[in-house]
C-alpha atoms as a PDB file:
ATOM      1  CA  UNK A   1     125.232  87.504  99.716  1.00  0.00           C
ATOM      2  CA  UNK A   2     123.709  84.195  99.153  1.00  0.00           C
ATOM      3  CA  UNK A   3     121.868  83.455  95.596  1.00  0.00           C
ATOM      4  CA  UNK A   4     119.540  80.476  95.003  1.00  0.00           C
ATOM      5  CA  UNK A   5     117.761  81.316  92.285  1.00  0.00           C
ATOM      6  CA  UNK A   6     118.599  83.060  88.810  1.00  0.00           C
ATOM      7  CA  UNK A   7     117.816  85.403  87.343  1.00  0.00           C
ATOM      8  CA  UNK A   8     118.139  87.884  90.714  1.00  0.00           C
ATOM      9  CA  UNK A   9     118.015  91.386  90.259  1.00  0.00           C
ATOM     10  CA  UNK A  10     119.167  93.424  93.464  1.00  0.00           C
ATOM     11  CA  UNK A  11     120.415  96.734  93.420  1.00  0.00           C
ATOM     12  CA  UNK A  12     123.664  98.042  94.771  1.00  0.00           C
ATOM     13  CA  UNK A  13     123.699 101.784  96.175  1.00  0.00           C
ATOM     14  CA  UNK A  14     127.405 103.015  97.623  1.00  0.00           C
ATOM     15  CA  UNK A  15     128.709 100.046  97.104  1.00  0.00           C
ATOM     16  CA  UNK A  16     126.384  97.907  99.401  1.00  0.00           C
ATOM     17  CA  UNK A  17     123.307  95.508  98.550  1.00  0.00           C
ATOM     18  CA  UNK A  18     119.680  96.524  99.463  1.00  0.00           C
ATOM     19  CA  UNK A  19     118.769  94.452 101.943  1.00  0.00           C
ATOM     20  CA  UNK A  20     115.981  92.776  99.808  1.00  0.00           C
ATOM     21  CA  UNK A  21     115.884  92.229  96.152  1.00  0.00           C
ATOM     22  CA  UNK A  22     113.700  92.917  93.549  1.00  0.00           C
ATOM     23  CA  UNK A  23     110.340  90.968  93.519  1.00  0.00           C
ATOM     24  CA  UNK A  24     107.965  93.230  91.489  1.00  0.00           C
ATOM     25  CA  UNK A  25     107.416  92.245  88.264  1.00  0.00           C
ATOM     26  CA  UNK A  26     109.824  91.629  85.148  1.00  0.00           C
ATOM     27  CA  UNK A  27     108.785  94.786  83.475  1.00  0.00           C
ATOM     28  CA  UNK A  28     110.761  97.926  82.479  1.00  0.00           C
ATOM     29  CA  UNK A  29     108.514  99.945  84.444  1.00  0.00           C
ATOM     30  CA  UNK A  30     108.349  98.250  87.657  1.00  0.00           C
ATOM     31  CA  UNK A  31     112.057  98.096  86.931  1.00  0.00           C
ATOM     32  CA  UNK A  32     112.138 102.173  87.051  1.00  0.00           C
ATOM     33  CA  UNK A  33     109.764 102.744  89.426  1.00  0.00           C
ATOM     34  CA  UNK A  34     111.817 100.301  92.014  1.00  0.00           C
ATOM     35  CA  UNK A  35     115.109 102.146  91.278  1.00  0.00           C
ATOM     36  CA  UNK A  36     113.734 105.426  91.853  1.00  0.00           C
ATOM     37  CA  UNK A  37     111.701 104.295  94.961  1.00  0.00           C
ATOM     38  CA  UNK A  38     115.475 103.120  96.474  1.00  0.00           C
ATOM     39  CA  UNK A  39     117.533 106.148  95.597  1.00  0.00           C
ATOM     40  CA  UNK A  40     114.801 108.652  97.254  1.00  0.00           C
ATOM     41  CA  UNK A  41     116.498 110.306 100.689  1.00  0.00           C
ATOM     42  CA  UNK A  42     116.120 107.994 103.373  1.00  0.00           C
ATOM     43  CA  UNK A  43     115.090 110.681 105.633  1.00  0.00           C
ATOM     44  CA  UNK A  44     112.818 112.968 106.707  1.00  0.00           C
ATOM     45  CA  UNK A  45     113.866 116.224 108.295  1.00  0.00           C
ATOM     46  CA  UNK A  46     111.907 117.731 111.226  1.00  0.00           C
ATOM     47  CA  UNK A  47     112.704 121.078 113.595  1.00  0.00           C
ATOM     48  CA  UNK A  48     110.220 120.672 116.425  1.00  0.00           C
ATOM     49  CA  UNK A  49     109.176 117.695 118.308  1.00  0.00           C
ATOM     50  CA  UNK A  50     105.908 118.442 117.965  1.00  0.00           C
ATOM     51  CA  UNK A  51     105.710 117.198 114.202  1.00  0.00           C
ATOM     52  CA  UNK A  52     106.780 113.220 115.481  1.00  0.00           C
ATOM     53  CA  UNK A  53     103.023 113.316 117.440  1.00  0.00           C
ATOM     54  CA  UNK A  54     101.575 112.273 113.989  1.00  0.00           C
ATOM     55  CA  UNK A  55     104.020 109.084 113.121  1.00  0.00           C
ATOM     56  CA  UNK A  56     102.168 105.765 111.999  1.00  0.00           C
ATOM     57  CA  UNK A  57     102.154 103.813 114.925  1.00  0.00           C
ATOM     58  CA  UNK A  58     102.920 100.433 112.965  1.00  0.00           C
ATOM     59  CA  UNK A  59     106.169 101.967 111.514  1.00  0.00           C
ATOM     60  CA  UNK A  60     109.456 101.581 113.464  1.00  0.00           C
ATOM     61  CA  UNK A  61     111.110 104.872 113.666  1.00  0.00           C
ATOM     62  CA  UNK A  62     114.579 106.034 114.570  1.00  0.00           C
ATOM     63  CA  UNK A  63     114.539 109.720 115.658  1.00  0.00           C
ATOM     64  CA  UNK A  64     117.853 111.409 115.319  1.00  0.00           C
ATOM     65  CA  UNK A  65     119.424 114.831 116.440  1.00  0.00           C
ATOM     66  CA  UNK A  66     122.643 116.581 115.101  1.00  0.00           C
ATOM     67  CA  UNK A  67     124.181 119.964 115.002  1.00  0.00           C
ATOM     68  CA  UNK A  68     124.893 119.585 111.104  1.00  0.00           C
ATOM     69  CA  UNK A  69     125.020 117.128 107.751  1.00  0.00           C
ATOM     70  CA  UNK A  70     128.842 118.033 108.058  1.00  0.00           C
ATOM     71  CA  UNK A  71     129.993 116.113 111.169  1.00  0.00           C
ATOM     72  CA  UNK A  72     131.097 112.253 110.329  1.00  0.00           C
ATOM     73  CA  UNK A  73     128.830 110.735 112.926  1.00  0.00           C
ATOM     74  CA  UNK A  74     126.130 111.709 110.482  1.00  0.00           C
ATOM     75  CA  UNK A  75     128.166 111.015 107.229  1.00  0.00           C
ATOM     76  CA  UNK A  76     128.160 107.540 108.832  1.00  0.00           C
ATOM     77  CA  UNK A  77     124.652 107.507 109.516  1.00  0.00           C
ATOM     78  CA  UNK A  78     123.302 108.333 106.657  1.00  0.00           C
ATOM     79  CA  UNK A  79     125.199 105.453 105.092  1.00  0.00           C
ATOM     80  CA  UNK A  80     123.301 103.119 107.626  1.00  0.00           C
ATOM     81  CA  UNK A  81     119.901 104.926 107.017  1.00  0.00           C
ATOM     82  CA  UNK A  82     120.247 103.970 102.728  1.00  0.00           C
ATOM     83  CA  UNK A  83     120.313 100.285 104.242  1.00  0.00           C
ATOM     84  CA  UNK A  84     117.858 100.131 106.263  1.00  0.00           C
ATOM     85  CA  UNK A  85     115.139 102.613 104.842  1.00  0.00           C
ATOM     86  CA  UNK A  86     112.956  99.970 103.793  1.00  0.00           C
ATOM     87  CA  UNK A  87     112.477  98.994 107.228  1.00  0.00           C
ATOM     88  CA  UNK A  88     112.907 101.725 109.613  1.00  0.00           C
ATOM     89  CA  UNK A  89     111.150 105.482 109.061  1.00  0.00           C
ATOM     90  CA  UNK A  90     114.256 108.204 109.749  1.00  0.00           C
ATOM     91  CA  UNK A  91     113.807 111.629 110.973  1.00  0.00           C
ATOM     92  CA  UNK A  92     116.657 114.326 111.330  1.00  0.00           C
ATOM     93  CA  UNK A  93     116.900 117.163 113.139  1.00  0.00           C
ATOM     94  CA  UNK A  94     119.910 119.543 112.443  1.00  0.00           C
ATOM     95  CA  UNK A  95     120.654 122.442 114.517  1.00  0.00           C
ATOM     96  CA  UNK A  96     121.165 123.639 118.662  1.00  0.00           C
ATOM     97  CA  UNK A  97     119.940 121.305 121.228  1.00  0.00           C
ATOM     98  CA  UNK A  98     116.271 121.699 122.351  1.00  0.00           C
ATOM     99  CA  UNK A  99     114.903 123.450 125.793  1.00  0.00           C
ATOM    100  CA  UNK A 100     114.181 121.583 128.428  1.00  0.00           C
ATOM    101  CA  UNK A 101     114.753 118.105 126.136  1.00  0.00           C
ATOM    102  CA  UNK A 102     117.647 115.988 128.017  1.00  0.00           C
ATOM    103  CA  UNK A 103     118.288 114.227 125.976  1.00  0.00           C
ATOM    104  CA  UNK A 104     119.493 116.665 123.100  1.00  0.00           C
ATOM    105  CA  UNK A 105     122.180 118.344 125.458  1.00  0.00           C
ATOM    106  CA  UNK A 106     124.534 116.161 124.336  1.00  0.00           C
ATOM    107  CA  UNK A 107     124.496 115.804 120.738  1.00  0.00           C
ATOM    108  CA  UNK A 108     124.772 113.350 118.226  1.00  0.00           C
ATOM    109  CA  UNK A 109     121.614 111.395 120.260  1.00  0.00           C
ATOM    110  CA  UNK A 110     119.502 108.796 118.440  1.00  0.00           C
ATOM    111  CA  UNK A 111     116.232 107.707 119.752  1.00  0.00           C
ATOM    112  CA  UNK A 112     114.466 104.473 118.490  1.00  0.00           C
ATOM    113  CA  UNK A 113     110.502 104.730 118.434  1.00  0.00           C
ATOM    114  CA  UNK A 114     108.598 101.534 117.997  1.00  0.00           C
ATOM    115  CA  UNK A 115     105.566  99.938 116.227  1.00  0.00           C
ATOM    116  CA  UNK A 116     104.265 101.165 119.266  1.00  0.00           C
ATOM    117  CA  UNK A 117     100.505 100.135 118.042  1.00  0.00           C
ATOM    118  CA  UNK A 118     101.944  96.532 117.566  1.00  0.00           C
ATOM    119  CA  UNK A 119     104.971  96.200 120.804  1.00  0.00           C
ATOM    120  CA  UNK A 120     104.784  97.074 124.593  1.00  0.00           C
ATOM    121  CA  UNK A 121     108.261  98.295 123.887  1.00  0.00           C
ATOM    122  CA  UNK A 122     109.253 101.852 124.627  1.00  0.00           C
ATOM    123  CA  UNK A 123     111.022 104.912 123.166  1.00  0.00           C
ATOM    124  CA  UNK A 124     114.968 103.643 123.762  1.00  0.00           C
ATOM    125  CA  UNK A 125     117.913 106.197 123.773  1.00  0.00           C
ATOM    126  CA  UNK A 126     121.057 104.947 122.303  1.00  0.00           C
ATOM    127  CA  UNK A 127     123.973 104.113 124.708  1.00  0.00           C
ATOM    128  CA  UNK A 128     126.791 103.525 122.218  1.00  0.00           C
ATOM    129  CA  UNK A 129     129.166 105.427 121.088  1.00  0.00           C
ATOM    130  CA  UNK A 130     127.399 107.431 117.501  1.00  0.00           C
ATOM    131  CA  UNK A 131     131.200 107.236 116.081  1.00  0.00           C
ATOM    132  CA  UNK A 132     131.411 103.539 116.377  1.00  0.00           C
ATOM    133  CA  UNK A 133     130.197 102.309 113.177  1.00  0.00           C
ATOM    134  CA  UNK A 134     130.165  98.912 114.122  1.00  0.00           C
ATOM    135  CA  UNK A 135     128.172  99.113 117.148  1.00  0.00           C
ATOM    136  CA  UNK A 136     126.041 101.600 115.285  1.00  0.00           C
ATOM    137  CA  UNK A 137     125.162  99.210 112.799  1.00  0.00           C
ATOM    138  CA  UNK A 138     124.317  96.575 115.477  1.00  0.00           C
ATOM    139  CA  UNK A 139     122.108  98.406 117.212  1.00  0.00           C
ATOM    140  CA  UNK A 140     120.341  99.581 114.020  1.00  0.00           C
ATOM    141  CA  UNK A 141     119.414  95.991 112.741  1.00  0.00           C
ATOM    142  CA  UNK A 142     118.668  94.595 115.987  1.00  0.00           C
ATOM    143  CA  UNK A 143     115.925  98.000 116.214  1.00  0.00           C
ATOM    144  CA  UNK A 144     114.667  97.787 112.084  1.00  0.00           C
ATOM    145  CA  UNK A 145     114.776  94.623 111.882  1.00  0.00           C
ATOM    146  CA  UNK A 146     113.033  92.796 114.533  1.00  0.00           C
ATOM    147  CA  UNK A 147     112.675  89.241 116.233  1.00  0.00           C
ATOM    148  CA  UNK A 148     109.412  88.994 115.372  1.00  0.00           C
ATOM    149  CA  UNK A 149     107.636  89.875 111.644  1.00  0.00           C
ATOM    150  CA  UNK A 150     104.085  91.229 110.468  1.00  0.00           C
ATOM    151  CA  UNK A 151     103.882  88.850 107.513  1.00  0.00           C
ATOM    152  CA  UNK A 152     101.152  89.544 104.691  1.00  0.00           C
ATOM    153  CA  UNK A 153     101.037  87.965 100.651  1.00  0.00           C
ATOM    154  CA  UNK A 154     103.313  91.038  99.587  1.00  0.00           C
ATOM    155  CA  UNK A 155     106.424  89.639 101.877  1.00  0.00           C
ATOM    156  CA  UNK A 156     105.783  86.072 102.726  1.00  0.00           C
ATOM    157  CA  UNK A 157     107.823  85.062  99.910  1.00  0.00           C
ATOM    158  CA  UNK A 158     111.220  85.972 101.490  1.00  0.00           C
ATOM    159  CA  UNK A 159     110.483  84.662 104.829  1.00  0.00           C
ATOM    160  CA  UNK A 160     109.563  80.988 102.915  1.00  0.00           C
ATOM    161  CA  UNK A 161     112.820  81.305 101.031  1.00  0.00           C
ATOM    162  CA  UNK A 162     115.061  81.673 104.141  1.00  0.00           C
ATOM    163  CA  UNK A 163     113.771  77.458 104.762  1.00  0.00           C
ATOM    164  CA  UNK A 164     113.359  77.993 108.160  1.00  0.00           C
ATOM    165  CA  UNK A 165     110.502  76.674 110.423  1.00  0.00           C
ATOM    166  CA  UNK A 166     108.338  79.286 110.900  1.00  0.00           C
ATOM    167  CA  UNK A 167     106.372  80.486 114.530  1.00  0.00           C
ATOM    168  CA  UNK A 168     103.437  81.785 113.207  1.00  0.00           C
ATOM    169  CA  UNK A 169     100.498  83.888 115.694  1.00  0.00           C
ATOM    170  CA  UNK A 170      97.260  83.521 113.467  1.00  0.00           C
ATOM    171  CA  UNK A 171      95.463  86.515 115.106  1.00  0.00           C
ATOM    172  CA  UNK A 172      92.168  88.583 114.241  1.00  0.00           C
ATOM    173  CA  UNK A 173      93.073  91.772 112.417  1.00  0.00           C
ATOM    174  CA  UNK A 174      91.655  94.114 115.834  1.00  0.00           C
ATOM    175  CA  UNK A 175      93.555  91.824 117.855  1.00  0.00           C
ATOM    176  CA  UNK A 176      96.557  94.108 118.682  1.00  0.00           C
ATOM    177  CA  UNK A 177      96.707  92.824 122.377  1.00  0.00           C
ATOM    178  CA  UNK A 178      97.553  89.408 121.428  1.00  0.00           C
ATOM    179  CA  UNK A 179     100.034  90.490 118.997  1.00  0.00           C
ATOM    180  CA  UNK A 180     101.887  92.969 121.446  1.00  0.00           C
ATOM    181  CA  UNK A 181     102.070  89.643 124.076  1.00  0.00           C
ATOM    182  CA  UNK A 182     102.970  86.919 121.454  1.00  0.00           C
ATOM    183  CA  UNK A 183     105.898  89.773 120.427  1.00  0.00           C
ATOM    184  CA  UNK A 184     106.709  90.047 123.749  1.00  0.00           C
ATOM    185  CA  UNK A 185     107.441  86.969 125.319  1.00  0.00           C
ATOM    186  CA  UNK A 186     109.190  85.789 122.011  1.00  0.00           C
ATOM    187  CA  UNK A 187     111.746  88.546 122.760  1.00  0.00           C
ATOM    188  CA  UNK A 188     111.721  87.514 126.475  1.00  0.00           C
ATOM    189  CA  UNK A 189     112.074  83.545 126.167  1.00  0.00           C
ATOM    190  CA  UNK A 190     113.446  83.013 123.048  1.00  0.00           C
ATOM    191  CA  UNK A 191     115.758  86.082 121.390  1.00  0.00           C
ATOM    192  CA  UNK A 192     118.957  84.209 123.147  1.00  0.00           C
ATOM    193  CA  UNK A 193     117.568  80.802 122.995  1.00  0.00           C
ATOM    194  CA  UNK A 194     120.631  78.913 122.081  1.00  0.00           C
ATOM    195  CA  UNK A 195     118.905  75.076 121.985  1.00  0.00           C
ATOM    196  CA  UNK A 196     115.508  76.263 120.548  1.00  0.00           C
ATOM    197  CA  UNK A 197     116.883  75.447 116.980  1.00  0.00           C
ATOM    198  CA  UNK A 198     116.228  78.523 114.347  1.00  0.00           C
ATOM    199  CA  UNK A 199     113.035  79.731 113.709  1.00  0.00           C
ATOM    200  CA  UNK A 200     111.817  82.330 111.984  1.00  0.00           C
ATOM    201  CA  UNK A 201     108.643  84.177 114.264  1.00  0.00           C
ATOM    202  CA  UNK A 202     106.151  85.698 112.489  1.00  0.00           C
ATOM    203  CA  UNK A 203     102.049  87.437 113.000  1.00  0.00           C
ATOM    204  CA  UNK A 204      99.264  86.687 110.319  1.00  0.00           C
ATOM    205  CA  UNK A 205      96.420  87.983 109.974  1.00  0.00           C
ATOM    206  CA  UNK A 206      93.902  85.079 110.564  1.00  0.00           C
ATOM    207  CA  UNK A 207      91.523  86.583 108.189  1.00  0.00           C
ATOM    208  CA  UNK A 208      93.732  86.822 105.351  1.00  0.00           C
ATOM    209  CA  UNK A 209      95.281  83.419 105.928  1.00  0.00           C
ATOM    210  CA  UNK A 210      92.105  81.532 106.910  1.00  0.00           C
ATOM    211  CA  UNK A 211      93.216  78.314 104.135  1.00  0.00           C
ATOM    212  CA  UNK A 212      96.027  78.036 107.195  1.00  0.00           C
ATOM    213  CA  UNK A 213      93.759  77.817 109.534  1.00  0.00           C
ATOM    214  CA  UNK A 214      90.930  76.023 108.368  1.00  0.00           C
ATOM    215  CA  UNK A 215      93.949  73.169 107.483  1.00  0.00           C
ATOM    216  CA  UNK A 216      94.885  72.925 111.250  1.00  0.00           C
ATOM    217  CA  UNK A 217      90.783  72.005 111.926  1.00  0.00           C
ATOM    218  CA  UNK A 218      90.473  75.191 113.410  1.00  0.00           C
ATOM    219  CA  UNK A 219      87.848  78.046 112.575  1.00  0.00           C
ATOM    220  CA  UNK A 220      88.417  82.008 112.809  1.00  0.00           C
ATOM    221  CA  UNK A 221      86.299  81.888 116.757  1.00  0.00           C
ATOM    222  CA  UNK A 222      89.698  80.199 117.826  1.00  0.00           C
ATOM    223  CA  UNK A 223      91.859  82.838 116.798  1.00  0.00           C
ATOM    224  CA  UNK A 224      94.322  83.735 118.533  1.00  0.00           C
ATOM    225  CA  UNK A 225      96.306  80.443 117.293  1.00  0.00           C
ATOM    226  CA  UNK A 226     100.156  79.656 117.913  1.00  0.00           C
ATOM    227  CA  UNK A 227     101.078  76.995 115.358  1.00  0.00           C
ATOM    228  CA  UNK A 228     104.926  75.945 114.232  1.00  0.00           C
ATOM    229  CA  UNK A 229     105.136  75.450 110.225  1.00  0.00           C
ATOM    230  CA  UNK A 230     108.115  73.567 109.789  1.00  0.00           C
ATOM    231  CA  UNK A 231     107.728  73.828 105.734  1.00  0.00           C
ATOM    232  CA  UNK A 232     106.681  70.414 105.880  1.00  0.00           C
ATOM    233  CA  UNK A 233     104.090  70.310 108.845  1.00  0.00           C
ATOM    234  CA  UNK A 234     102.005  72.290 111.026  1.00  0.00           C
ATOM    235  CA  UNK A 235     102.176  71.851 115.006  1.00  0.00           C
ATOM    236  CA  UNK A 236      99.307  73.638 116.611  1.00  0.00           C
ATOM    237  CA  UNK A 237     100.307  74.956 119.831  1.00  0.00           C
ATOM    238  CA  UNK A 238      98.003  73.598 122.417  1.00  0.00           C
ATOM    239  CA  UNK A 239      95.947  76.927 123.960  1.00  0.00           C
ATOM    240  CA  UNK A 240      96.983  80.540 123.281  1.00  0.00           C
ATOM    241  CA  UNK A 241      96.543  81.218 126.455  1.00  0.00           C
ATOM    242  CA  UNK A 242      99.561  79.026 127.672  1.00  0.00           C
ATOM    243  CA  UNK A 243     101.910  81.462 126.624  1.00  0.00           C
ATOM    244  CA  UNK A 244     101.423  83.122 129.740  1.00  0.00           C
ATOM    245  CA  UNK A 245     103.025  79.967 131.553  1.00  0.00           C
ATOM    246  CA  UNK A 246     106.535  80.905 131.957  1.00  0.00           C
ATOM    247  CA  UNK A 247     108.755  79.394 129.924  1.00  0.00           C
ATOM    248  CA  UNK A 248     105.687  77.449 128.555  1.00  0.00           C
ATOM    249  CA  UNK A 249     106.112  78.311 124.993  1.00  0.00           C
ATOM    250  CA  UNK A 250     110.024  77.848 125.339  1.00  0.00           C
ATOM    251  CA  UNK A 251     109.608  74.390 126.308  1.00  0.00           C
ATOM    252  CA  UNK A 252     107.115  73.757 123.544  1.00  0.00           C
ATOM    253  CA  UNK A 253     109.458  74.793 120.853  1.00  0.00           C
ATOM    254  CA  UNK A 254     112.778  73.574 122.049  1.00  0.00           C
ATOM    255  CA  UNK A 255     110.826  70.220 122.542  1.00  0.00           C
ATOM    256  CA  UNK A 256     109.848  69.884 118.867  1.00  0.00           C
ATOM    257  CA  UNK A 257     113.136  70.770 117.529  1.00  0.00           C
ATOM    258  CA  UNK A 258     114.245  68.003 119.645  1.00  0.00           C
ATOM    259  CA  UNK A 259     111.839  65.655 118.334  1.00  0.00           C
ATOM    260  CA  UNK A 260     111.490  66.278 114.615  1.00  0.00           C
ATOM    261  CA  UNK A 261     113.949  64.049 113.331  1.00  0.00           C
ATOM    262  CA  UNK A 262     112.281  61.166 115.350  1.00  0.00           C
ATOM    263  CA  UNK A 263     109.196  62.464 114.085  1.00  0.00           C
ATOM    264  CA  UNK A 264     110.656  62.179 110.533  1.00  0.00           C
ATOM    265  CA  UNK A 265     111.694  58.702 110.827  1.00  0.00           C
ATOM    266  CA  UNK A 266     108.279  57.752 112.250  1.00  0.00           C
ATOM    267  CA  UNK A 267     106.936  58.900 108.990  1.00  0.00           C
ATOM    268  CA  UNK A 268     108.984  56.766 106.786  1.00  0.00           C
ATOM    269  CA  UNK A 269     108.219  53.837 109.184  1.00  0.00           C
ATOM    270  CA  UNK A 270     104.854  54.383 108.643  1.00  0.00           C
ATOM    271  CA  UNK A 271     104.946  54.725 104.709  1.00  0.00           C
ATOM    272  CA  UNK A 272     107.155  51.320 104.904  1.00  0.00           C
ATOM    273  CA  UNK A 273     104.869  49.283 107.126  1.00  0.00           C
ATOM    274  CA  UNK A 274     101.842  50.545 106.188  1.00  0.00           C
ATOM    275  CA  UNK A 275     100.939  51.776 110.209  1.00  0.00           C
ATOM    276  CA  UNK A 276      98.056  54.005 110.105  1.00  0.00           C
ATOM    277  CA  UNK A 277      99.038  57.660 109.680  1.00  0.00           C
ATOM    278  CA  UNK A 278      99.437  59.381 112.251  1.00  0.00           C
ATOM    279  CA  UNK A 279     101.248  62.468 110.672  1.00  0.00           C
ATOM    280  CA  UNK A 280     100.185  66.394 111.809  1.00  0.00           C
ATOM    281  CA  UNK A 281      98.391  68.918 109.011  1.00  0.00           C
ATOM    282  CA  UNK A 282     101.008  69.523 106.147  1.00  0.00           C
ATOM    283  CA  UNK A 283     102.363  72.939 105.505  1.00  0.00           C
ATOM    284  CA  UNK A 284     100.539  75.162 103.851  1.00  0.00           C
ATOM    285  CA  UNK A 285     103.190  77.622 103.980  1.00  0.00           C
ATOM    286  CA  UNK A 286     105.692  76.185 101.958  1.00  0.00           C
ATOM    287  CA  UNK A 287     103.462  76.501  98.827  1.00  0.00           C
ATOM    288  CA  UNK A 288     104.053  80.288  99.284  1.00  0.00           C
ATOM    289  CA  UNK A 289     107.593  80.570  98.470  1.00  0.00           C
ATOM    290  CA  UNK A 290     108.931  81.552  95.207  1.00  0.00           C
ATOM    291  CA  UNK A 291     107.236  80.232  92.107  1.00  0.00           C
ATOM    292  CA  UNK A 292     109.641  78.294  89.643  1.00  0.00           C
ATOM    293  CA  UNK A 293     107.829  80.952  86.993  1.00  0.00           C
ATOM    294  CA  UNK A 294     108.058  83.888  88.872  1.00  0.00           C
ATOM    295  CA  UNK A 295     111.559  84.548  88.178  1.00  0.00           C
ATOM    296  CA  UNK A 296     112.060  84.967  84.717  1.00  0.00           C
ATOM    297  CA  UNK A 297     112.779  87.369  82.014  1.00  0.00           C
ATOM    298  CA  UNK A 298     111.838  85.251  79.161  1.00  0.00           C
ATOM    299  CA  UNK A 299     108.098  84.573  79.783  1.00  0.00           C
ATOM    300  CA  UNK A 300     105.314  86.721  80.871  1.00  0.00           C
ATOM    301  CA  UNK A 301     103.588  85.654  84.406  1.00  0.00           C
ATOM    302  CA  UNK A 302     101.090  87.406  86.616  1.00  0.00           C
ATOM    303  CA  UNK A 303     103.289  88.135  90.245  1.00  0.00           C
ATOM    304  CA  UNK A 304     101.886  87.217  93.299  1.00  0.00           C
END
C-alpha cells in the first residue's frame, strides 16, 4: 500500500485495506459515521428476479446465485464483496435454482450488470471457475472497477493523487450517448494499449467543471470535448467527433506521450531564449488534488 502523505487514516476489515481511505473530515463523528458505513453487509439479498427490475442504472452490479452462506465459494466471495462494496452493488440469492433461468442450473453463477444508463456493455455471465480465488478476484476488479471513471468534486481528489495524465470527456449532464461512446472505444482502442503511456480516463460533467473548459477557450455549446490534462497542461483533442475514426483517438494519445518530453524541453528553450510562448492551456486539474491543509489533525479546515 503506497503512502504519500501523513497523517492517513484507512481502515483495515479481515485483515485487508479498504480500497480507498478516509477523506471526510478530521472529526470524531465523520470518523464514526465512516466506520460504521464500511462494516455494514456488503450485500443485499433477493429471492425473485423480479426485484433486480428496479436497480439504479448508474450503479455497477454483480448479481450472484448460491444454494447456501455455508459453501466456501461463497465464504470466498463474501470476502471479495467487503473489498469492493464501495464500488460494485451485490445481490445474493440463496436457495434451488430458478425455472426456466439457465443460467442458475448450475450453481454457484455470478452475473455482472452494468452502469447500463452510462455503457453499451451487457449483462456478462462469469466463465471462471467460482472456487478460484484468484481468478475470482480478477474478474471482480476488472468489472467494479472500470477503465473508464465518472469523476465529480467528491472523488477527483484520488484520481489527481495517482499523478497520472488524465483523458478527460467534458460532456453535458443529458449527454449519456456521448458518454456510452467515449467509454466505449476507450475499452476498444486503448484497455491493452501497451505504447499509449498510462493514463488515467475519466467523464466530467461540463457543467460542473465549466472553469476547465472555459480555460481551453471553449464554451459549454462545444461540449462534448476530449481534452488530455497531463497535470501540467491541457491538450484539446481536435473534434469529438473524430473518435469515430478508427484508431483516431489511439493515435492521438500515443502521439503525445511520444512527444511530451520534446514538448518539455521546448518550454525551457523558450523560458531561456525568450521565444514567444507557444505553450498549450495549463492544468487546471492539478489544483484539485489534495490540499497541504486538508490532512491534518491539528488544525481545523473546511473539506472540499
Amino acid at each position: 500500500m503506497y503512502i504519500n502523505k501523513f497523517p492517513t487514516l484507512r481502515l483495515y476489515h479481515r485483515g485487508h485495506p479498504l480500497r480507498r481511505e478516509f477523506r471526510g473530515q478530521r472529526s470524531v463523528q465523520a470518523l464514526v459515521d465512516f466506520v460504521q458505513k464500511q462494516f455494514r453487509q456488503p450485500f443485499s439479498e433477493f429471492q425473485q428476479l423480479e426485484q433486480l427490475d428496479s436497480l439504479n442504472p448508474t450503479r455497477r452490479a454483480v448479481l450472484a446465485f448460491f444454494e447456501n452462506r455455508t459453501q466456501p465459494a461463497f465464504v470466498s466471495f463474501e470476502l471479495l464483496m467487503e473489498r469492493l462494496k464501495n464500488d460494485c452493488d451485490f445481490y445474493v440469492r440463496f436457495g434451488d435454482k430458478l425455472a426456466n433461468i439457465s443460467y442458475t442450473q448450475l450453481m454457484p453463477t455470478l452475473v455482472y450488470r452494468p452502469d447500463v444508463e452510462r455503457t453499451h456493455a451487457q449483462d456478462e455471465l462469469y466463465a471462471g471457475n467460482v472456487n478460484n480465488v484468484l481468478q475470482l478476484e480478477s474478474w471482480l476488479y476488472k468489472k467494479c472497477l472500470p477503465l473508464v471513471r465518472q469523476v465529480d468534486f467528491s472523488n477527483v481528489e484520488e484520481i489527481i493523487e495517482q499523478r497520472l495524465p488524465l483523458v478527460v470527456l467534458f460532456h453535458m449532464p443529458n449527454d449519456l450517448n456521448a458518454v456510452k461512446d467515449f467509454k466505449s472505444i476507450v475499452e476498444m482502442q486503448l484497455a491493452d494499449c501497451k505504447d499509449c503511456g498510462s493514463y488515467n480516463f475519466v467523464t466530467v460533467d461540463g457543467l460542473k467543471f465549466k472553469h476547465s473548459v472555459a480555460h481551453m477557450g471553449k464554451t459549454e455549446q462545444d461540449l462534448p470535448i476530449i481534452a488530455i490534462d497531463t497535470l501540467q497542461f491541457t491538450f484539446p483533442y481536435p473534434k469529438f467527433k473524430d473518435i469515430y475514426i478508427p484508431g483516431h483517438l489511439k493515435q492521438f494519445i500515443k502521439h503525445l506521450s511520444e512527444h511530451r518530453k520534446q514538448l518539455k524541453l521546448k518550454i525551457v528553450q523558450q523560458s531561456t531564449e525568450q521565444l514567444p510562448q507557444l505553450t498549450p492551456p495549463s492544468s487546471t486539474f492539478k489544483e484539485l488534488g489534495p490540499s497541504r491543509h486538508r490532512y491534518t489533525l491539528v488544525e481545523r479546515h473546511d473539506e472540499l
